[in-house]
Protein backbone atom coordinates (compact mmCIF):
# COMPACT_ATOMS: atom_id res chain seq x y z
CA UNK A 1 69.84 -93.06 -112.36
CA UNK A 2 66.57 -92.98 -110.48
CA UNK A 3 64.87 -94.80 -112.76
CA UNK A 4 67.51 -97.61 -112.69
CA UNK A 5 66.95 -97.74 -109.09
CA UNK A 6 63.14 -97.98 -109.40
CA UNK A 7 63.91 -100.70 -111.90
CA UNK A 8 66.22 -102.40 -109.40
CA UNK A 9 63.49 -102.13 -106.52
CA UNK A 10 60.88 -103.72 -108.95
CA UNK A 11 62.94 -106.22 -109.88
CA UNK A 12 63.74 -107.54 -106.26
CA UNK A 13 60.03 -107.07 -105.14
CA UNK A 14 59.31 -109.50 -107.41
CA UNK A 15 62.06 -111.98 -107.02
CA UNK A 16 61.29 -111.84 -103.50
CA UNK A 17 57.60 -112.30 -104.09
CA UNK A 18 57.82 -115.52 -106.54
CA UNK A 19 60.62 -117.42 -104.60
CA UNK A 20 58.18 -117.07 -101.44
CA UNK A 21 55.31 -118.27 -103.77
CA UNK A 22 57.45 -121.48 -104.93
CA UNK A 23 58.30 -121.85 -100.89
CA UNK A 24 55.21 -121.54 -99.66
CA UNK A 25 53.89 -124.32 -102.67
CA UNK A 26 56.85 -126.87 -101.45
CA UNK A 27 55.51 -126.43 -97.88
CA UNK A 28 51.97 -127.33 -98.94
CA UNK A 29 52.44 -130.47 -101.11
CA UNK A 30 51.14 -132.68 -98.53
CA UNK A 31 48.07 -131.30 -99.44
CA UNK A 32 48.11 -133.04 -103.00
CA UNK A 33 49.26 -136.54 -101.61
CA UNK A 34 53.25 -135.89 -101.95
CA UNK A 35 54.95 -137.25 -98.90
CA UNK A 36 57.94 -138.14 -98.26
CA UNK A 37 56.77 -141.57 -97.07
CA UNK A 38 55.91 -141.81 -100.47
CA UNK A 39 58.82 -140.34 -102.43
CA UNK A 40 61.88 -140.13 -100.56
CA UNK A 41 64.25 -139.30 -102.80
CA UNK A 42 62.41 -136.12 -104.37
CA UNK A 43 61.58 -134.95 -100.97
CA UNK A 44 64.74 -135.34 -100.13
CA UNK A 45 66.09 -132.55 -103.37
CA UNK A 46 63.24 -130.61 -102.32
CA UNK A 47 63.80 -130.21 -98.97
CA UNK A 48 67.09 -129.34 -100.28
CA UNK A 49 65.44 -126.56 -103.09
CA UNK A 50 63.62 -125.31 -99.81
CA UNK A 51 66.19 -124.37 -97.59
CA UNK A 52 68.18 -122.63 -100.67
CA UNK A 53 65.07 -120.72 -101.09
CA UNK A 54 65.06 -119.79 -97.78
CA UNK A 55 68.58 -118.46 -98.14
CA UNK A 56 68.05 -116.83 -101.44
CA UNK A 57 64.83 -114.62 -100.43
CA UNK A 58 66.34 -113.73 -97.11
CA UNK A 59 69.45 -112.07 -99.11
CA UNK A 60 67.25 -110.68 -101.11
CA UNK A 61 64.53 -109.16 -98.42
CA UNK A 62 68.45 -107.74 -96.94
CA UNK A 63 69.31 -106.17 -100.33
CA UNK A 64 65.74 -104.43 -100.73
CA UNK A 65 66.30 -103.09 -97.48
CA UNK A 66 69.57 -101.68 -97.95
CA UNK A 67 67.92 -99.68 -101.14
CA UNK A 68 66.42 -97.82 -98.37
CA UNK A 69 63.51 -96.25 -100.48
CA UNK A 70 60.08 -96.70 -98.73
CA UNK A 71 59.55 -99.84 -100.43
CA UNK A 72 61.80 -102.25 -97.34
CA UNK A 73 60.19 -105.32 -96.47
CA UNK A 74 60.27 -105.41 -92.65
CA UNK A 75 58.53 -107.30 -89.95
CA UNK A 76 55.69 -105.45 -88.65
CA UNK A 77 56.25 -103.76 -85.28
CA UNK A 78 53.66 -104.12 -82.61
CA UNK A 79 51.06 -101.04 -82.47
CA UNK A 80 49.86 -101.91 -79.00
CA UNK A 81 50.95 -99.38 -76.12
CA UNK A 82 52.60 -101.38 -73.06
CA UNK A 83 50.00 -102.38 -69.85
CA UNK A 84 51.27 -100.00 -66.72
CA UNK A 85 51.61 -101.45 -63.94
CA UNK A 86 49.19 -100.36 -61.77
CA UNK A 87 50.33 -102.48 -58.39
CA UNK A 88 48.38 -104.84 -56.45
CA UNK A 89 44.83 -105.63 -58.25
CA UNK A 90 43.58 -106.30 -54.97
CA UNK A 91 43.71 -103.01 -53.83
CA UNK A 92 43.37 -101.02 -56.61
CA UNK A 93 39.89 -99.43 -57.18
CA UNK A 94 38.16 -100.73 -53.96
CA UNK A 95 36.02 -98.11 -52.06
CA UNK A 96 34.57 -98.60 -49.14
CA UNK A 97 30.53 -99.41 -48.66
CA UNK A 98 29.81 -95.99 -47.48
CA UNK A 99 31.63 -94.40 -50.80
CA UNK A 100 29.61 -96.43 -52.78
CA UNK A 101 26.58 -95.22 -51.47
CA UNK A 102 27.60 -92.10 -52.01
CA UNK A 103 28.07 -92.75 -55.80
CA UNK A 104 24.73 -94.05 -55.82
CA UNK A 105 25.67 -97.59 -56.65
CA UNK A 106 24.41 -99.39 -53.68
């Protein structure tokens, strides 16, 4: 059974992976000349192609995360620890002349 599952896994990493190769090469056929200026009519089926893709690797990304074995595709979640609010920047951190000479900084 578990190695039916790994085959499963495998198999969806790699759907996933190809069909957002093949999107990501519709998005960028501007770059060889192919606009739909040019050729309506195929743009127009693979605009079409495109937004099945879409729909296609987003059910799959969904069924690789319901395996629920270490291997999900998610978004990445931001690593950076929330600003405090400290108050008013104006008076935060001021010290008077004197303290400063004190501290040996003036």
């Amino acid at each position: 059974m578990t190695n039916q599952f790994d085959t499963k896994v495998a198999r969806l990493a790699k759907r996933y992976k190809g069909l957002s190769r093949v999107a990501a090469a519709l998005n960028d056929l501007y770059i060889y000349g192919i606009y739909e200026s040019n050729f309506p009519h195929l743009m127009e089926i693979l605009n079409s192609a495109k937004d099945h893709i879409k729909v296609v690797i987003k059910d799959t990304k969904e069924e690789i995360e319901l395996c629920g074995d270490g291997l999900t595709i998610k978004e990445p979640t931001p690593t950076l620890a929330p600003i405090e609010d400290t108050g008013d920047p104006e008076t935060a951190d001021t010290d008077s002349p004197e303290m400063l000479r004190d501290k040996g900084i003036l």
